[in-house]
Protein backbone atom coordinates (compact mmCIF):
# COMPACT_ATOMS: atom_id res chain seq x y z
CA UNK A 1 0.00 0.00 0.00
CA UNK A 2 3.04 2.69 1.07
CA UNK A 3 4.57 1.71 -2.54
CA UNK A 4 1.33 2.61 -4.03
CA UNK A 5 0.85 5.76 -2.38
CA UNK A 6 4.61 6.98 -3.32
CA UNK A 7 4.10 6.04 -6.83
CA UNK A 8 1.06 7.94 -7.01
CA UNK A 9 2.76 10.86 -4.92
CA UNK A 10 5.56 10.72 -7.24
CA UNK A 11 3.50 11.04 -10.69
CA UNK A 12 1.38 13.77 -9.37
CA UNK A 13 5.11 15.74 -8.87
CA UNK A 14 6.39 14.67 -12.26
CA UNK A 15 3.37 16.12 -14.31
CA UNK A 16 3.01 19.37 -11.96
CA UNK A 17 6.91 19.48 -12.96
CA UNK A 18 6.46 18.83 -16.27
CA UNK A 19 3.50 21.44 -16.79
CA UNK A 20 5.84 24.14 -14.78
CA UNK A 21 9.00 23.23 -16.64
CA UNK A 22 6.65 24.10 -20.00
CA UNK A 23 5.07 27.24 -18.68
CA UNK A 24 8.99 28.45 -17.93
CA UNK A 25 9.78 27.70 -21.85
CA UNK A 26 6.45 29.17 -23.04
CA UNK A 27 7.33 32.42 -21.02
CA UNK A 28 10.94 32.39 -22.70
CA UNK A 29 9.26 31.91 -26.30
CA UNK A 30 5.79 34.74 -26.22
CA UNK A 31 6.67 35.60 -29.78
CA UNK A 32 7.05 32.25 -31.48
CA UNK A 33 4.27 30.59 -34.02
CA UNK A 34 1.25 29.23 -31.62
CA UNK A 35 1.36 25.46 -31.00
CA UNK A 36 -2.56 24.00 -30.43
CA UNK A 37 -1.04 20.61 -30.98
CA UNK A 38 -1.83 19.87 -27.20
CA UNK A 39 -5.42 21.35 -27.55
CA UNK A 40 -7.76 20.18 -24.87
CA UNK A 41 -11.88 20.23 -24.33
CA UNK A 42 -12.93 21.41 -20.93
CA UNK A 43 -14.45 19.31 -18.99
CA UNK A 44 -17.28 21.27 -17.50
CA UNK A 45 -18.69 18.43 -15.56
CA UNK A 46 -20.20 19.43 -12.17
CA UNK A 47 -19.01 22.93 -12.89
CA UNK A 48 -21.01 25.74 -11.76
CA UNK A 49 -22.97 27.33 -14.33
CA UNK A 50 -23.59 31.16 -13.43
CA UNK A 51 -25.93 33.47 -14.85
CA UNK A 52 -26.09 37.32 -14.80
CA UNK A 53 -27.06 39.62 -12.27
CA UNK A 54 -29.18 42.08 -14.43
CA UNK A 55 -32.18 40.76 -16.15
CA UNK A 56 -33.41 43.85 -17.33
CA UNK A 57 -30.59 45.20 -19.01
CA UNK A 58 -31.87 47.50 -22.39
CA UNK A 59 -31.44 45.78 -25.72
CA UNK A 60 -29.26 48.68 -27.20
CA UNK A 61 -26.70 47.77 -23.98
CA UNK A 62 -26.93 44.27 -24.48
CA UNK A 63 -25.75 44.84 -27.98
CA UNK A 64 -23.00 47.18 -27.56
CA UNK A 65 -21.45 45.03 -24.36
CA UNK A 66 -21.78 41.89 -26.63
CA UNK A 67 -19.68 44.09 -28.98
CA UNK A 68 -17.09 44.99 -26.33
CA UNK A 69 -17.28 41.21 -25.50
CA UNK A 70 -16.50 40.51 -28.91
CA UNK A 71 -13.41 42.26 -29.32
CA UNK A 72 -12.35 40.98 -25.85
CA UNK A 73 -12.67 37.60 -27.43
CA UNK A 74 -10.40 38.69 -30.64
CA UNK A 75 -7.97 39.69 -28.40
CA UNK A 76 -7.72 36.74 -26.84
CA UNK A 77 -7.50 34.44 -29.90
CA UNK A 78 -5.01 37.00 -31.17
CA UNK A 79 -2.41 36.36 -27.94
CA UNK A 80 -3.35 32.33 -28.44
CA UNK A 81 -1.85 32.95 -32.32
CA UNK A 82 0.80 35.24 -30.75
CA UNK A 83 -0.16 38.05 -33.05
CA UNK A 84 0.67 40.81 -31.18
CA UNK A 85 -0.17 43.20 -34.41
CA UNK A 86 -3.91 41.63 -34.26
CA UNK A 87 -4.49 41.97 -30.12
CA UNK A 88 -3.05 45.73 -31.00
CA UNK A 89 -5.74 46.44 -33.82
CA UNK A 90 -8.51 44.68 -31.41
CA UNK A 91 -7.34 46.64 -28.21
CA UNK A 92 -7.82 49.39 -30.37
CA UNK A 93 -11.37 48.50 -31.48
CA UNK A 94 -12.66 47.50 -28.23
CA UNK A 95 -11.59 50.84 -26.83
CA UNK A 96 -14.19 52.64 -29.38
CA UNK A 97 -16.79 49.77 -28.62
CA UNK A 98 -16.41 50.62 -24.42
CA UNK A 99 -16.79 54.36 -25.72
CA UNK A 100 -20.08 53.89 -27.62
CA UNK A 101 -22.20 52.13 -24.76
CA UNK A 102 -25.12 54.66 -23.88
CA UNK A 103 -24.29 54.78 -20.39
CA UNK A 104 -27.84 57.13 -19.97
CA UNK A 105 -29.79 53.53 -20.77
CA UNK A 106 -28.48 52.24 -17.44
CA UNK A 107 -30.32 51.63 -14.53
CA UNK A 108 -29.23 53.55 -11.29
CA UNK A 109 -28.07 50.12 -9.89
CA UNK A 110 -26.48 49.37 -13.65
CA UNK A 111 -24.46 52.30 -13.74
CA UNK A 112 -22.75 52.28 -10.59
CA UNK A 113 -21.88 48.77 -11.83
CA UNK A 114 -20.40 50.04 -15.07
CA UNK A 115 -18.80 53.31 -14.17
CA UNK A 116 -16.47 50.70 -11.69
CA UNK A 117 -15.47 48.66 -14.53
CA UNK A 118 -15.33 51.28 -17.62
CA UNK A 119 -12.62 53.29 -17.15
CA UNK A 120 -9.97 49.98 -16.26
CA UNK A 121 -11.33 48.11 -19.22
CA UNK A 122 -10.64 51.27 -21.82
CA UNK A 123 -6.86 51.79 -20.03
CA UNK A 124 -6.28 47.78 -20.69
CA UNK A 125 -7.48 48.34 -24.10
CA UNK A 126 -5.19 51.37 -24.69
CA UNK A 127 -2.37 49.46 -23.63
CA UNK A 128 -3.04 46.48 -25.74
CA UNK A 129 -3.41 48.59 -28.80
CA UNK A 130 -0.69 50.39 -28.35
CA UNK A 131 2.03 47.41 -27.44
CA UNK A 132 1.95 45.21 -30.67
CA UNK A 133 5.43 44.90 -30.68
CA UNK A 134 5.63 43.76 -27.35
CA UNK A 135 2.88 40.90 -26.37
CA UNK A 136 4.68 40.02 -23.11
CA UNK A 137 2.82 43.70 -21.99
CA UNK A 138 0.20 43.06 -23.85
CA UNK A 139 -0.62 39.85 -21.68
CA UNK A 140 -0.15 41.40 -18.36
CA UNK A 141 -2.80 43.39 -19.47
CA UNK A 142 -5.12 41.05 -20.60
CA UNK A 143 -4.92 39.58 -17.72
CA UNK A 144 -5.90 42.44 -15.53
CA UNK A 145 -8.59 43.38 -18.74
CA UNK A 146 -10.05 39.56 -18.10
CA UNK A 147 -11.07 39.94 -14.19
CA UNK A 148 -12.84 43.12 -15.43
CA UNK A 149 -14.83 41.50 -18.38
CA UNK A 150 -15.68 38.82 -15.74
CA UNK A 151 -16.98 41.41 -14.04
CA UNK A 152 -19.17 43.10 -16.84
CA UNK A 153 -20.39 39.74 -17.76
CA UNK A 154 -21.51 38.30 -14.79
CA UNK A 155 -23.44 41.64 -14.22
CA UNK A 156 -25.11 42.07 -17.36
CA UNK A 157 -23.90 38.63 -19.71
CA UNK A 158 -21.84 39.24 -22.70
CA UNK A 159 -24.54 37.86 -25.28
CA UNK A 160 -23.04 34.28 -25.44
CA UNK A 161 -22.10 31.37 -23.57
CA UNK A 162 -18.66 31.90 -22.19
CA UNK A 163 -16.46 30.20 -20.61
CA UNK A 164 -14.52 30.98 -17.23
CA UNK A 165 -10.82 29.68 -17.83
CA UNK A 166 -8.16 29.03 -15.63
CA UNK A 167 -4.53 28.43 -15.85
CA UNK A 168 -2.47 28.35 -12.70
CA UNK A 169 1.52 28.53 -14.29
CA UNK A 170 0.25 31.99 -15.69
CA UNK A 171 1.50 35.44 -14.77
CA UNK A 172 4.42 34.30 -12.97
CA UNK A 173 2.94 31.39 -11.61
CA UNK A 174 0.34 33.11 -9.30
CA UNK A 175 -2.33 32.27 -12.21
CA UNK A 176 -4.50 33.80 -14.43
CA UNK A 177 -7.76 33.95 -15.42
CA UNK A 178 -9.61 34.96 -19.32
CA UNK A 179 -12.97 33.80 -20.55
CA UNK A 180 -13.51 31.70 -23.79
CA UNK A 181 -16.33 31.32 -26.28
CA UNK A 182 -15.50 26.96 -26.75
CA UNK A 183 -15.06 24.39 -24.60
CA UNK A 184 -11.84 23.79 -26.57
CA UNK A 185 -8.86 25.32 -24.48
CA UNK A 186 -6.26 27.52 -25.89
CA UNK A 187 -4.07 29.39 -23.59
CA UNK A 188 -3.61 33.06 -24.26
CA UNK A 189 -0.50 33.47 -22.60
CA UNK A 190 1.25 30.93 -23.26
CA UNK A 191 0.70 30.96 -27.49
CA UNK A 192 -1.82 28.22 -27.46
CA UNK A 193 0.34 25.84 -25.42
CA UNK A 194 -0.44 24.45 -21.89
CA UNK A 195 -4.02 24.01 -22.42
CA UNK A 196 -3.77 20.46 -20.22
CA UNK A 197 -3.14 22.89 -17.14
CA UNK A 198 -6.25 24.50 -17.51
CA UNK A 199 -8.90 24.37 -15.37
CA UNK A 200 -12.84 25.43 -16.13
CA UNK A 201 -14.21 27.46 -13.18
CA UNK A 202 -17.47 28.24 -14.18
CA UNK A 203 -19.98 28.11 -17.48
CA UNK A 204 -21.75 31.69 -17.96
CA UNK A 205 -24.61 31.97 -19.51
């Protein structure tokens, strides 16, 4: 029984080795062609599905979030393909999407919501746009951009079913969050690669 116990201790070490050994070479190669050879589907079983707080959010701010949302998502499919030219063009874009919401068809309750989550959302936009020669930045970013799209979606949805992704060897190793449109997982920040280290957190609808 001890023998089986090490044996199982000592497997669970080499692949938490192996998966931080990869995460250190994916951090020394950001820039290099994206690698979805090790592609994996999220298993979203007994995972908590979470729906928004707002139900009675106006039509012409469900579409322009979903918009926002949108670009959020190119961005992130941009960083998977390491196209740091592409997250630049949609950091740009989801900038003038944040811009365009009609903030005057929120709710009271809705707009003290937004206001806390506008103004971060259009400075990690800025950034991204403006660092396409340099995607390391444009991750950290991202990564700050994703807990506020969280936010924005689990208040009023983002107009799809998405996907709350997480990957613990990210940013430094103290983990990172984004959200996804498929089931399928490809890592943003590490260029498509270490999708076997992610973990689904929640389904929102």
């Amino acid at each position: 029984m001890k023998k089986i116990i090490i044996a199982l201790i000592g497997t669970g070490i080499i692949a938490f080795t192996a998966c931080n050994n990869q995460a250190t070479n994916e951090t020394d190669t950001s820039n290099a062609k994206a690698d979805t050879t090790k592609m994996a589907i999220a298993d979203t079983t007994g995972v908590t599905v979470v729906t928004p707080t707002f139900s009675d959010v106006d039509p012409k701010i469900e579409s322009g979030l979903k918009n926002v949302v949108d670009h959020y998502l190119r961005i992130k499919n941009a960083l998977v393909s390491n196209s740091g030219n592409e997250a630049a063009s949609e950091g740009k874009a989801m900038g003038d999407a944040t811009g365009k919401i009609d903030r005057s068809l929120l709710t009271a309750d809705q707009k003290r919501v937004y206001d806390d989550i506008e103004e971060d959302l259009k400075e990690h936009a800025e950034h991204i746009s403006k660092s396409g020669a340099d995607i390391k930045h444009q991750r950290e970013h991202f990564a700050m951009m994703s807990g506020d799209v969280y936010d924005l979606v689990i208040a009023f949805g983002g107009g799809q079913l998405l996907y709350h992704d997480h990957c613990p060897m990210a940013n430094d190793n103290k983990g990172a969050m984004w959200l996804s449109e498929t089931k399928e997982v490809r890592n943003p920040y590490f260029g498509g690669k270490m999708n076997e280290c992610v973990k689904v957190q929640e389904v929102i609808k």
